[in-house]
C-alpha atoms as a PDB file:
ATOM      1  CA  UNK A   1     -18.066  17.394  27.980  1.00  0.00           C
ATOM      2  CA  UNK A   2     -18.903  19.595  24.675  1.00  0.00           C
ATOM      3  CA  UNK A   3     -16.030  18.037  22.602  1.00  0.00           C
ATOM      4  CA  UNK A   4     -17.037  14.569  20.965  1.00  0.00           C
ATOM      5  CA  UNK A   5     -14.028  12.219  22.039  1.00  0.00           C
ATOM      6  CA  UNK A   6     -13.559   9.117  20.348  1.00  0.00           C
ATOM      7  CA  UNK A   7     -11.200   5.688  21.155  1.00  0.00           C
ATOM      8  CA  UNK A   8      -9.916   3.477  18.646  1.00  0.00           C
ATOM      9  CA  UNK A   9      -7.990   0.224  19.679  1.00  0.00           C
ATOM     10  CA  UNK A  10      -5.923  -1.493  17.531  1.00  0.00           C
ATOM     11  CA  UNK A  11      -3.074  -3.105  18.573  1.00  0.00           C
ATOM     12  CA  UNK A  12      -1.669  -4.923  15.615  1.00  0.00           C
ATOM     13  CA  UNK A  13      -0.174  -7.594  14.349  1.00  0.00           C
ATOM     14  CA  UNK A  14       1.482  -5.221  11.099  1.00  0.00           C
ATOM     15  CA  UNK A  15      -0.774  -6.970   8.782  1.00  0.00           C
ATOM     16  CA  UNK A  16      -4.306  -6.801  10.939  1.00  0.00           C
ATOM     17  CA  UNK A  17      -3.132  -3.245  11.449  1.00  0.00           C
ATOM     18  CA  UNK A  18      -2.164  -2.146   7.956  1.00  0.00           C
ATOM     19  CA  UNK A  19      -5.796  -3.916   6.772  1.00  0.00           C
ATOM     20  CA  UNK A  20      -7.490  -1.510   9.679  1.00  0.00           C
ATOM     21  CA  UNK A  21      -6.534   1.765   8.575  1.00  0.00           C
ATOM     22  CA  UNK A  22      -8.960   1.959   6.014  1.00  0.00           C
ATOM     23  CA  UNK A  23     -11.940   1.627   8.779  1.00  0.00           C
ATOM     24  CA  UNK A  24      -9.767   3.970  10.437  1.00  0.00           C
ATOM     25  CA  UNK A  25      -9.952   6.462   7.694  1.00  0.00           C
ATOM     26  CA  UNK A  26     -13.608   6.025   7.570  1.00  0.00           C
ATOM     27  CA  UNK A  27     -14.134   6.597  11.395  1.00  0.00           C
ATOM     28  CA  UNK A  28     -11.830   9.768  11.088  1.00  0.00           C
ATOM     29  CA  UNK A  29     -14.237  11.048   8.282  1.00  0.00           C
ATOM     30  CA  UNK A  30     -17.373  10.320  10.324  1.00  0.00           C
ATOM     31  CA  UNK A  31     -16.078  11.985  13.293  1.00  0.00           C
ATOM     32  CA  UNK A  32     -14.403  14.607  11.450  1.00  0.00           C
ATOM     33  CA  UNK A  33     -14.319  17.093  14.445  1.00  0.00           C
ATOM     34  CA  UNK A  34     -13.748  14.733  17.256  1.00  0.00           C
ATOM     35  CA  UNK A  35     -10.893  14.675  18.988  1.00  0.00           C
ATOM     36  CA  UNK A  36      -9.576  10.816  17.786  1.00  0.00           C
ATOM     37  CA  UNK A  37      -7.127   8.575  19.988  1.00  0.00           C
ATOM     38  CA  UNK A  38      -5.741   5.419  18.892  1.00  0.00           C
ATOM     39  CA  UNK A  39      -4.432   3.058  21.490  1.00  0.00           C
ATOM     40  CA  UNK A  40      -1.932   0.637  19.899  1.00  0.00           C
ATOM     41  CA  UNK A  41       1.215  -0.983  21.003  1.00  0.00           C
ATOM     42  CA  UNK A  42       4.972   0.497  20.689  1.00  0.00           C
ATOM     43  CA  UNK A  43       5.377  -0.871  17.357  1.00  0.00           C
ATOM     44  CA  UNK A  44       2.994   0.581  15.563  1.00  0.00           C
ATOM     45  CA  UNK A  45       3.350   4.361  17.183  1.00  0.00           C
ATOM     46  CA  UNK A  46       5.122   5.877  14.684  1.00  0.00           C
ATOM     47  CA  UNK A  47       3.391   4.374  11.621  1.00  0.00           C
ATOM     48  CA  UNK A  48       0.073   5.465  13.501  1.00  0.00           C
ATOM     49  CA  UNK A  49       1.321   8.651  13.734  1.00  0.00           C
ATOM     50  CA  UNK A  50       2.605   9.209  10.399  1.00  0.00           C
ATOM     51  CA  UNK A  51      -0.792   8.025   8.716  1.00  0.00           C
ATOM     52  CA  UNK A  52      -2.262  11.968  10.850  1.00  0.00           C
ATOM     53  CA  UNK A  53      -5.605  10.479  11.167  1.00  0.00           C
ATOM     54  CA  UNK A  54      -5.026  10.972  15.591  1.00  0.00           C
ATOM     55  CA  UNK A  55      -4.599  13.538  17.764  1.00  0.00           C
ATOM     56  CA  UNK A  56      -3.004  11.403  19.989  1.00  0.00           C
ATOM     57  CA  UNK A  57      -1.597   7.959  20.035  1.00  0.00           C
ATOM     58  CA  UNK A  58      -1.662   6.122  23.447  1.00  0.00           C
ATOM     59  CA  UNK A  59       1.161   2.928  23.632  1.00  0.00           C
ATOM     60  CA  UNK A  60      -0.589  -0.136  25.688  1.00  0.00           C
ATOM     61  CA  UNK A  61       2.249  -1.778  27.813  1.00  0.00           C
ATOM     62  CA  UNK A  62      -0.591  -4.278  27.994  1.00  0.00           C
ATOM     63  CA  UNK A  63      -0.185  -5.518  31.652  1.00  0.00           C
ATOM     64  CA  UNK A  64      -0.292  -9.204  32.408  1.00  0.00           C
ATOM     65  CA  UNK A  65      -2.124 -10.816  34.653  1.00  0.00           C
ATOM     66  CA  UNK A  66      -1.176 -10.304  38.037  1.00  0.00           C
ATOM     67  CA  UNK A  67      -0.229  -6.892  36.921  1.00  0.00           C
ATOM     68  CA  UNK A  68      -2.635  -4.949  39.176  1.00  0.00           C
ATOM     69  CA  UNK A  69      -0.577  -1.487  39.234  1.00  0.00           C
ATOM     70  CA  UNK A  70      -0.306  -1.757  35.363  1.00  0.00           C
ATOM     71  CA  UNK A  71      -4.611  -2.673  34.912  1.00  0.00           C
ATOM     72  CA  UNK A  72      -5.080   0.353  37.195  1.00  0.00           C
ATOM     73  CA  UNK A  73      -3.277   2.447  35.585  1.00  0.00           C
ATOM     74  CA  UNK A  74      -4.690   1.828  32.407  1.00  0.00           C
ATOM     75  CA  UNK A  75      -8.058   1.719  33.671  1.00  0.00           C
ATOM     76  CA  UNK A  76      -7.439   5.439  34.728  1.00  0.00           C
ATOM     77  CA  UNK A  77      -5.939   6.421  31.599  1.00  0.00           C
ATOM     78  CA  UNK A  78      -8.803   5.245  29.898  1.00  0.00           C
ATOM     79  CA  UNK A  79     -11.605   6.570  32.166  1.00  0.00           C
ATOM     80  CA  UNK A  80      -9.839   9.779  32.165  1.00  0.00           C
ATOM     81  CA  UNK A  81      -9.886  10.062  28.196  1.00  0.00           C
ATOM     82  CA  UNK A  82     -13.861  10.864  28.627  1.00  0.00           C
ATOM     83  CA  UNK A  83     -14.507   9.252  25.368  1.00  0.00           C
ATOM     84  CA  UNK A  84     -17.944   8.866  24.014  1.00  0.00           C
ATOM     85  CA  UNK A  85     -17.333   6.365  21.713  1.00  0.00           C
ATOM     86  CA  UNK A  86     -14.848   2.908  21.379  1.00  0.00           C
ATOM     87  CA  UNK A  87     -14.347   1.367  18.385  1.00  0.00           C
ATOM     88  CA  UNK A  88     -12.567  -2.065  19.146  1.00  0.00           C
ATOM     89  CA  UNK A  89     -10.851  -2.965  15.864  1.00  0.00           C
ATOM     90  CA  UNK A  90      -8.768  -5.204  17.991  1.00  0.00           C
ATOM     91  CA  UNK A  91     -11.778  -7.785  18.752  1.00  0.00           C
ATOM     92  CA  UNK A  92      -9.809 -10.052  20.999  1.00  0.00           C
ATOM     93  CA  UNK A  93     -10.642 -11.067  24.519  1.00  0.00           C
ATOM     94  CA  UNK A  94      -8.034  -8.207  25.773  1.00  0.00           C
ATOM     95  CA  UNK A  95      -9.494  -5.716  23.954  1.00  0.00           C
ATOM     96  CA  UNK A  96     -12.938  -6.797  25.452  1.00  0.00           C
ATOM     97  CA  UNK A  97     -11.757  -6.593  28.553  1.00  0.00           C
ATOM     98  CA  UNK A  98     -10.730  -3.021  28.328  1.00  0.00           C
ATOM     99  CA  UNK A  99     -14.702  -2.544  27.866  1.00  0.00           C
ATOM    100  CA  UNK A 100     -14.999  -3.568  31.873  1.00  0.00           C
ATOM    101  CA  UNK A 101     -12.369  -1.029  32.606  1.00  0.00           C
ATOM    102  CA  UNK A 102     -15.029   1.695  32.133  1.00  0.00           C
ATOM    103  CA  UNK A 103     -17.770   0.298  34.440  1.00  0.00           C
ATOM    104  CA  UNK A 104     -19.406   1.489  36.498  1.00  0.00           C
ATOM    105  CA  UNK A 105     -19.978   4.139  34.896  1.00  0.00           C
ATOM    106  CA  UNK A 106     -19.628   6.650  32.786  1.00  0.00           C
ATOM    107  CA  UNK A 107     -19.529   3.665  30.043  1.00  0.00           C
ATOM    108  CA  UNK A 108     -18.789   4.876  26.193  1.00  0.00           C
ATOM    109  CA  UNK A 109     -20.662   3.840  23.415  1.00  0.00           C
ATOM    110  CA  UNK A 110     -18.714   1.079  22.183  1.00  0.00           C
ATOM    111  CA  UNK A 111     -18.390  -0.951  18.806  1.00  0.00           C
ATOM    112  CA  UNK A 112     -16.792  -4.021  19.118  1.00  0.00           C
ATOM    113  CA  UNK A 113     -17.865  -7.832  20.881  1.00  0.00           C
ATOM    114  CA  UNK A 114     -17.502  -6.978  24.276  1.00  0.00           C
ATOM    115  CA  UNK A 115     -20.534  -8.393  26.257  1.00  0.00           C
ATOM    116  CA  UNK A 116     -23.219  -5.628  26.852  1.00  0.00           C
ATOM    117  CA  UNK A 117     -21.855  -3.211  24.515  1.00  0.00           C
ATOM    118  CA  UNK A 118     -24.272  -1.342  22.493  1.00  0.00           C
ATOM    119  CA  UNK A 119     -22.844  -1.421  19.244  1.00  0.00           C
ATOM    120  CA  UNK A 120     -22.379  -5.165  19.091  1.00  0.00           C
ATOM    121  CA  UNK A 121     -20.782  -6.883  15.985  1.00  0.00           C
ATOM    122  CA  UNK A 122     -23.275  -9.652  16.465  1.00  0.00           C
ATOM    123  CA  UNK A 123     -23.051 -11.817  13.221  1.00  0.00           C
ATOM    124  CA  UNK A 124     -22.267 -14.896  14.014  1.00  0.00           C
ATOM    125  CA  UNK A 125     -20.152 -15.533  11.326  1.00  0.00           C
ATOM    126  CA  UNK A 126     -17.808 -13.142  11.530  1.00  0.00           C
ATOM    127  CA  UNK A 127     -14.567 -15.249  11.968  1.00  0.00           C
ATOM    128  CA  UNK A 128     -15.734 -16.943   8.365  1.00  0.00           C
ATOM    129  CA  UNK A 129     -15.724 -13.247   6.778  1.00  0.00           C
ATOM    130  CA  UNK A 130     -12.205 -11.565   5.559  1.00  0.00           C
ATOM    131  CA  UNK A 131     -10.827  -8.910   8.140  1.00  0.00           C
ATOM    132  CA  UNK A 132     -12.012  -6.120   5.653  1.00  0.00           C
ATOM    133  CA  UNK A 133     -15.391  -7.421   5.308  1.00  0.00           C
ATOM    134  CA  UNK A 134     -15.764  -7.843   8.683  1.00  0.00           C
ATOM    135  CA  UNK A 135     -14.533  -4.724  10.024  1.00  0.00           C
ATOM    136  CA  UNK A 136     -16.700  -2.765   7.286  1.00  0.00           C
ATOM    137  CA  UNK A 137     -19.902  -4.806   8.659  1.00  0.00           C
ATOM    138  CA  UNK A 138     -18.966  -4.015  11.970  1.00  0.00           C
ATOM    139  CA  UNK A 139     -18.800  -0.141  11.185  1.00  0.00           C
ATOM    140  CA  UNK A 140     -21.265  -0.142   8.964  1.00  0.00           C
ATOM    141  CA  UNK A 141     -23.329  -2.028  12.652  1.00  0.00           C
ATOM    142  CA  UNK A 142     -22.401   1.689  14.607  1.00  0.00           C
ATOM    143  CA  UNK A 143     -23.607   3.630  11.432  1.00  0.00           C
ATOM    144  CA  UNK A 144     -20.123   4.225   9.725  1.00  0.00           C
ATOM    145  CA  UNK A 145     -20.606   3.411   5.695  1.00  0.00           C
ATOM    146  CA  UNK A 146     -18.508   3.581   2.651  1.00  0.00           C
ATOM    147  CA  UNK A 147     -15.172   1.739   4.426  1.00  0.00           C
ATOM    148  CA  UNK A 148     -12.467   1.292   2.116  1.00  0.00           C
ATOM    149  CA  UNK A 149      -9.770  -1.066   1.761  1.00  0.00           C
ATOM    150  CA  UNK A 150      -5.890  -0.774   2.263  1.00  0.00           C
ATOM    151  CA  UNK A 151      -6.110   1.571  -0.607  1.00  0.00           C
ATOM    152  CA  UNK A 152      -7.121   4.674   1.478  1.00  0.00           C
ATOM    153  CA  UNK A 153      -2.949   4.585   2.159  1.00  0.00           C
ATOM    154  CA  UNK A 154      -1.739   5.450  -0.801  1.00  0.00           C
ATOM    155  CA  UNK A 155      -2.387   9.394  -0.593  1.00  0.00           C
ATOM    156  CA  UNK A 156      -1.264   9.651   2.645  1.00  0.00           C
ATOM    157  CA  UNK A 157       2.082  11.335   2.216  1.00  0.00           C
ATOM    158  CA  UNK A 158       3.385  10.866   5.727  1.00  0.00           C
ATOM    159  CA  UNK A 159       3.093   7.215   5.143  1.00  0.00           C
ATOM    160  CA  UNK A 160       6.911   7.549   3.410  1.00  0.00           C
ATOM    161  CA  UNK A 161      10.618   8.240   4.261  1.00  0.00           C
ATOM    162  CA  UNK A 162      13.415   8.865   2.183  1.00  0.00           C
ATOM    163  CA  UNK A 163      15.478   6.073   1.140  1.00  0.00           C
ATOM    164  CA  UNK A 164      18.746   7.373  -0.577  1.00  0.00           C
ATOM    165  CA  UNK A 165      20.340   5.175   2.398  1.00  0.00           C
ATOM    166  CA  UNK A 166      20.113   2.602   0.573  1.00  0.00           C
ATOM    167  CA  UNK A 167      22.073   3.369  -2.524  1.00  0.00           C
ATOM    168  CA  UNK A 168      19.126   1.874  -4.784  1.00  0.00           C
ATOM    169  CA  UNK A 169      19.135   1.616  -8.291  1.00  0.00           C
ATOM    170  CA  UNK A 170      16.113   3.287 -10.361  1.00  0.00           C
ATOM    171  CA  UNK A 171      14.767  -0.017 -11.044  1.00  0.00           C
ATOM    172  CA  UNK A 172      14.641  -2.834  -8.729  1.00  0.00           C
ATOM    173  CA  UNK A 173      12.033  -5.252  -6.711  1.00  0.00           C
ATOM    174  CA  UNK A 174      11.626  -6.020  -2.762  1.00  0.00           C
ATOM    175  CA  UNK A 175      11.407  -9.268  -1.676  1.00  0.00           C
ATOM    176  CA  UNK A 176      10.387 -10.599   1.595  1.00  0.00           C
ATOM    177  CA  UNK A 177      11.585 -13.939   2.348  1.00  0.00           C
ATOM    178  CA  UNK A 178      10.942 -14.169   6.124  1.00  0.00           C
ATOM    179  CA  UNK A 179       7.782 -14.900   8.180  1.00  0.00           C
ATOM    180  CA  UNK A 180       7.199 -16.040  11.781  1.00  0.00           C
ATOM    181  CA  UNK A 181       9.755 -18.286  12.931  1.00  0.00           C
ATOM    182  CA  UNK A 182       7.062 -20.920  14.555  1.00  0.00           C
ATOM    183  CA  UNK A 183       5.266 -20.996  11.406  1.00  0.00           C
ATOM    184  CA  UNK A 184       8.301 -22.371   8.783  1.00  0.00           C
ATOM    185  CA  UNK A 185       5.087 -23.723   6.474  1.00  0.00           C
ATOM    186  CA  UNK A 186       4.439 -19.966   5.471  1.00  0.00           C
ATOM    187  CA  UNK A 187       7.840 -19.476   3.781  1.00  0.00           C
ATOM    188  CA  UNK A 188       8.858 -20.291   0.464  1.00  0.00           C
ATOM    189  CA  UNK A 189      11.750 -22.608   0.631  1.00  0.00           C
ATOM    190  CA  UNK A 190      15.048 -19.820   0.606  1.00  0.00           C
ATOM    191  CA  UNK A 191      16.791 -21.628  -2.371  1.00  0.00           C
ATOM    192  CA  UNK A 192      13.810 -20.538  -4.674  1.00  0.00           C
ATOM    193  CA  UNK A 193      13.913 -16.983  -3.340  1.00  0.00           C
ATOM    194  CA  UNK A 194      17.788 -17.229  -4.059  1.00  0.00           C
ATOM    195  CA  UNK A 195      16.678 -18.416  -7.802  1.00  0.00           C
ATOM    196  CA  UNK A 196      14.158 -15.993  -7.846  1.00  0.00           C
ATOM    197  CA  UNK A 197      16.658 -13.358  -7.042  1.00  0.00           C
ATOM    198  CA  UNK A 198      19.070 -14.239 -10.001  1.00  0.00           C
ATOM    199  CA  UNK A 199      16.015 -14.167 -12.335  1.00  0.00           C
ATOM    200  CA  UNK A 200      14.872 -11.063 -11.956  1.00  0.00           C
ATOM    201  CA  UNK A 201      18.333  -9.307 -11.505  1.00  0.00           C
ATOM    202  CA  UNK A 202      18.938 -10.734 -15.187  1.00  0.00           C
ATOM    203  CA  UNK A 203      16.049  -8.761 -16.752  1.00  0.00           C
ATOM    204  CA  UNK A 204      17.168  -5.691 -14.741  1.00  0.00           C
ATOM    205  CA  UNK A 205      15.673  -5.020 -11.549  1.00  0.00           C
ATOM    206  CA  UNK A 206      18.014  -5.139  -8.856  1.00  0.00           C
ATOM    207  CA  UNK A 207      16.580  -7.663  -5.865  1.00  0.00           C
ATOM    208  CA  UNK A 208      16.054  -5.864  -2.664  1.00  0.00           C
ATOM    209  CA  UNK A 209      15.416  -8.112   0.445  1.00  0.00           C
ATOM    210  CA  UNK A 210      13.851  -7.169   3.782  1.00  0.00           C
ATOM    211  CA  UNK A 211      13.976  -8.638   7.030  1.00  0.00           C
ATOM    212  CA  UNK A 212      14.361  -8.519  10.223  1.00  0.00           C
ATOM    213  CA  UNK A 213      17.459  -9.476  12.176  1.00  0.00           C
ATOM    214  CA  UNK A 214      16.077 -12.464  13.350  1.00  0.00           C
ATOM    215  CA  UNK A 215      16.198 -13.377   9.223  1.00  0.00           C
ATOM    216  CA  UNK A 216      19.273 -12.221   8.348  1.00  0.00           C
ATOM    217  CA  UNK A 217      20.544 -15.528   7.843  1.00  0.00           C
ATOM    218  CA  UNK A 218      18.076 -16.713   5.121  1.00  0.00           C
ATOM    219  CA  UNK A 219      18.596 -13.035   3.606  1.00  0.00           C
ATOM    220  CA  UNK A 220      22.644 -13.898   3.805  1.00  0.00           C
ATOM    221  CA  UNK A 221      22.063 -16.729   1.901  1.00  0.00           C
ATOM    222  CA  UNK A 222      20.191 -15.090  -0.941  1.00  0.00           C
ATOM    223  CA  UNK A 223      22.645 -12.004  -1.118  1.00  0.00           C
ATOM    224  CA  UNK A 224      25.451 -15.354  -0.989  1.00  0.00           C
ATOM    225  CA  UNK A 225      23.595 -16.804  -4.193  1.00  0.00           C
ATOM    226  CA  UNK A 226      22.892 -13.844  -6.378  1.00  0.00           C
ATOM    227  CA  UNK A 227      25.501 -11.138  -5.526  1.00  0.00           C
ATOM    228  CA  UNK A 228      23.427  -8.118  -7.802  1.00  0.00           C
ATOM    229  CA  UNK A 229      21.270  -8.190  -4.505  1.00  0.00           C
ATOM    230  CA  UNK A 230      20.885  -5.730  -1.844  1.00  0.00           C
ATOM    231  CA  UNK A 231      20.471  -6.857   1.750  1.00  0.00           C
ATOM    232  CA  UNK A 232      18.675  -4.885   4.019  1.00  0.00           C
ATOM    233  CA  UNK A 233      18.166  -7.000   6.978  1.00  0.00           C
ATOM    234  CA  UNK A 234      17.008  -5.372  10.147  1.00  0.00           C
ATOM    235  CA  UNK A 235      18.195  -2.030   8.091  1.00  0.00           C
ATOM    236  CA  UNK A 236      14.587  -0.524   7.775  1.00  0.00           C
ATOM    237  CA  UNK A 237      11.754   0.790   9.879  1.00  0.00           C
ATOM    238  CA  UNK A 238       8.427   0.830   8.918  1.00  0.00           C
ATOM    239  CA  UNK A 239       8.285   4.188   7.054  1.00  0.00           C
ATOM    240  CA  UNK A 240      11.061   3.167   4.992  1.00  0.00           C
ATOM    241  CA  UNK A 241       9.847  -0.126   4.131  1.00  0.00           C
ATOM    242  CA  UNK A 242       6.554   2.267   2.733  1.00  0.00           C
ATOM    243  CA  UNK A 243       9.665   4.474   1.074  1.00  0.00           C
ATOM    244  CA  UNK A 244      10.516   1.211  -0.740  1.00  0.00           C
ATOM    245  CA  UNK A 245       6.949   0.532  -1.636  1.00  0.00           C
ATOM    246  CA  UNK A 246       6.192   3.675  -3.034  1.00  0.00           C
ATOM    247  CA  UNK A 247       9.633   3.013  -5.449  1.00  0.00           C
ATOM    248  CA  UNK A 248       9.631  -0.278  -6.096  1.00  0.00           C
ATOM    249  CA  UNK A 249       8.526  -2.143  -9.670  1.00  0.00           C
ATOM    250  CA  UNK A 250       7.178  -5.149  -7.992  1.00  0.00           C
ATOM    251  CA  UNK A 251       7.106  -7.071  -4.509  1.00  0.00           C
ATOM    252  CA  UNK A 252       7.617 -10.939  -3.827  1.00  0.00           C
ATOM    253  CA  UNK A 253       7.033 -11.865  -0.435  1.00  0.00           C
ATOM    254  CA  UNK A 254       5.601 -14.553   2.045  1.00  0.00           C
ATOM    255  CA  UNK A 255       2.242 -13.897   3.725  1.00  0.00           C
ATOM    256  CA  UNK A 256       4.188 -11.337   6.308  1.00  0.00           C
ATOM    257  CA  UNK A 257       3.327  -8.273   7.775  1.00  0.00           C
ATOM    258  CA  UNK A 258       5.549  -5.786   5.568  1.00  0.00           C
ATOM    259  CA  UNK A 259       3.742  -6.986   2.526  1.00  0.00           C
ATOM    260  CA  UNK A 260       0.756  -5.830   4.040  1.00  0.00           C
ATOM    261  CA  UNK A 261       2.055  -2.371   3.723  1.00  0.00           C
ATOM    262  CA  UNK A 262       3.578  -2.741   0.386  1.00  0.00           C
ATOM    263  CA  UNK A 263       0.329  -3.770  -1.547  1.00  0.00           C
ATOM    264  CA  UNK A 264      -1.989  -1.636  -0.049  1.00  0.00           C
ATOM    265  CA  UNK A 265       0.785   1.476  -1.207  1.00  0.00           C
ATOM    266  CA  UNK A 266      -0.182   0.362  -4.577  1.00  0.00           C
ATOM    267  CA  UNK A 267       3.278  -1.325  -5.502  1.00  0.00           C
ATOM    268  CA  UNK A 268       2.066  -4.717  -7.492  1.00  0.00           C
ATOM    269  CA  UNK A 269       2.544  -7.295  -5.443  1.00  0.00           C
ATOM    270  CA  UNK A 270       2.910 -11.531  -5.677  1.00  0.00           C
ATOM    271  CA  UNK A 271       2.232 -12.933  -2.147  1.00  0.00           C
ATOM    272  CA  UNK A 272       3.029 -16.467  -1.841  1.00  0.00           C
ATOM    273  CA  UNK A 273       0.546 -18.807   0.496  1.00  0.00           C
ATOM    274  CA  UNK A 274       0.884 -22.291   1.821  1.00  0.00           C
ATOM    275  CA  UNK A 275      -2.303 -24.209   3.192  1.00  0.00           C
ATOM    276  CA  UNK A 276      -1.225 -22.950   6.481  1.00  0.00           C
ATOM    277  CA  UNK A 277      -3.113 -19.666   5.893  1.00  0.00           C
ATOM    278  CA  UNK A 278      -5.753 -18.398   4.035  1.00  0.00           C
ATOM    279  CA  UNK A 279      -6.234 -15.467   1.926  1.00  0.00           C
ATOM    280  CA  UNK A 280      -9.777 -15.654   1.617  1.00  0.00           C
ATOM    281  CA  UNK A 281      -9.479 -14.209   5.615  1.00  0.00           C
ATOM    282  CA  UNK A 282      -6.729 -12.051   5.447  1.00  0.00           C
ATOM    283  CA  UNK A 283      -5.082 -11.654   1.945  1.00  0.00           C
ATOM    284  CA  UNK A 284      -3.493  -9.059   1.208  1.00  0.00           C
ATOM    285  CA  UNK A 285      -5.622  -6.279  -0.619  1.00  0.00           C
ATOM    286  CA  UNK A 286      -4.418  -3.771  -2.687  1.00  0.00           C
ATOM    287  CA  UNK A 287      -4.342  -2.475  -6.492  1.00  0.00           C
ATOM    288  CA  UNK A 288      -2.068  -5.617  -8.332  1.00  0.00           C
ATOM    289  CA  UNK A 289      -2.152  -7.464  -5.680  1.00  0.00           C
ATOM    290  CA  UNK A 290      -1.720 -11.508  -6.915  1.00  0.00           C
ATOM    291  CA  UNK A 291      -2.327 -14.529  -4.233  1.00  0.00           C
ATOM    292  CA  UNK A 292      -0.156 -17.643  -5.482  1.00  0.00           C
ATOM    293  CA  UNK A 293      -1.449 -20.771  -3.393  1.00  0.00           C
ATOM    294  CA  UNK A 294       0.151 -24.183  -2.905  1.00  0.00           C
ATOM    295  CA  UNK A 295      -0.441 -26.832  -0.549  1.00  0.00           C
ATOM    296  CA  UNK A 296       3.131 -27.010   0.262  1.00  0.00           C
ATOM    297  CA  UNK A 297       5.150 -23.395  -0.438  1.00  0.00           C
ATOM    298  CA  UNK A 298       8.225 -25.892  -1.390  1.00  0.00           C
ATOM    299  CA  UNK A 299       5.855 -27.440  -4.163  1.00  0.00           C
ATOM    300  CA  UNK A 300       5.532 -23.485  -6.037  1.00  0.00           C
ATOM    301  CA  UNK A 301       7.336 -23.236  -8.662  1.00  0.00           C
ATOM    302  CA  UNK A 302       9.884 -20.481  -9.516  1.00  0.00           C
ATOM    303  CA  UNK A 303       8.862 -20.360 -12.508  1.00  0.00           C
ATOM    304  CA  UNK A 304       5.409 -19.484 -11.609  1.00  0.00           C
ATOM    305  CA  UNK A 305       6.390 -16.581  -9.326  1.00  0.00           C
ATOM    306  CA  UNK A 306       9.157 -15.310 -12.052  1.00  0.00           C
ATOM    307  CA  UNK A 307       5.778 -15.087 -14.755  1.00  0.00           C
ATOM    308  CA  UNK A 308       3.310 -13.340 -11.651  1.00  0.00           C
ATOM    309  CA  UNK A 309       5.951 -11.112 -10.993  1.00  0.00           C
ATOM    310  CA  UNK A 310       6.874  -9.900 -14.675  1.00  0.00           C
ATOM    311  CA  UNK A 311       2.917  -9.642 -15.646  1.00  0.00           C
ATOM    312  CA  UNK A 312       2.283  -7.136 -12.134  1.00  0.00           C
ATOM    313  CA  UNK A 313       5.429  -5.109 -12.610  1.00  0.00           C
ATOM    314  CA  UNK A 314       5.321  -1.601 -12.940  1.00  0.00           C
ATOM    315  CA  UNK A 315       6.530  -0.197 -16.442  1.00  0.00           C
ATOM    316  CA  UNK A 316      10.059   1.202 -15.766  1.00  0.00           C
END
């Protein structure tokens, strides 16, 4: 076919995906009159879509195993696409699978680690390298240069929703107090967010939590401790959350997805890391972005995040 077509897979987590849409603002430049298809999963459709770097955004139901109906229909989707080129931001063993779904042939080009490709992201260190780095070599490998960071977000104006919702006051903060539930380690002890909350409320910003349902209890508590707070739990979607961002004087939050999206929108940004992750692989990037580190999260004092936050805040 005449018309260039070109695959991107990326299926998240929020935080690998957020850090992937600069490569995927570089790809969209170097295939500038390509037709360009993301295939992600359901969560991520409508921030995918909002970013208008696609023409089309496929959802993976990503069969299991013993799925056959599900594999061969996907197989068929993707065969069907006629792409000429795959660029596997994803990396995983799924992903590299999806390579095999093409064979026999007509096989893409395809950038990625699948075995046999011919793009190959071959250095052998690339689990040692942080996911921007890596995902910039690996472009740069299929003969995409100048990748940017996170920071190729913050012009794109679907990337926002309005937020009068909310009731907000002209001045106020986000915090982000949750994190996976079968990784506790990566949260800052709630009685310190709750402290946290008071503190800043008493120079003027009004705290503003987010969460998820599944951490509305921890966000209960807070709002319970320092009533100037406003609880949002499971009350936002993505776009809003980047409506907040785009608002907001400053962000305090756990190494989480959301504030993934909120520092690379540009709002200044204090993410708090235990030894349980590290942000010299997937920190968050982003203009005023700053990475406070402790052994053990309950060892950080408030203190500490009261004088980080103050110092990043935007001028009101």
């Amino acid at each position: 076919m005449a018309e260039k077509n070109i695959l991107i897979i990326k299926l998240g987590a929020l935080g690998d995906f957020v850090q992937a849409l600069g490569p995927i603002a570089a790809i969209r430049r170097h295939h500038e009159d390509a037709r360009l298809v993301l295939l992600t999963t359901a969560p991520y459709v409508g921030l995918a879509e909002a970013t208008g770097f696609f023409d089309q955004v496929w959802t993976d139901s990503r069969p299991g195993r013993f799925n056959f109906a599900g594999w061969w229909g996907l197989r068929k989707r993707l065969r069907g696409g006629w792409f000429t080129r795959v660029y596997d931001l994803q990396t995983s063993a799924r992903s590299s699978l999806y390579f095999r779904l093409f064979q026999p042939s007509p096989v893409p080009e395809w950038s990625g680690i699948a075995g046999g490709c011919s793009h190959p992201h071959d250095n052998p260190k690339r689990d040692l390298m942080h996911t921007i780095e890596r995902q910039g070599e690996q472009l740069k490998m299929a003969g995409i240069e100048n990748v940017p960071g996170p920071e190729a977000i913050v012009g794109l104006t679907g990337l926002n929703a309005d937020i009068s919702e909310f009731g907000l006051p002209g001045d106020f903060a986000l915090l982000a107090p949750g994190g996976a539930p079968h990784r506790p380690r990566k949260r800052w002890p709630q009685e310190k967010f709750s402290q946290l909350a008071g503190r800043l409320a008493a120079t003027g910003l009004t705290p503003v939590l987010l969460g998820t349902k599944t951490e509305e209890d921890a966000l209960n508590a807070i709002a319970g401790d320092c009533p100037e707070a406003v609880n949002l739990a499971g009350r936002t979607d993505l776009l809003q959350i980047a409506g907040l961002a785009r608002r907001a004087r400053v962000a305090v939050g756990n190494d989480t997805g959301p504030m993934h999206l909120i520092a690379g929108l540009g709002c200044p940004s204090v993410v708090l890391y235990s030894a349980d992750s590290d942000p010299a692989l997937c920190g968050q990037r982003g203009a005023g972005v700053t990475i406070l580190r402790s052994q053990n999260l309950a060892d950080l004092g408030v203190d500490d995040v009261v004088a980080a936050a103050k110092a990043g805040a935007k001028a009101g």
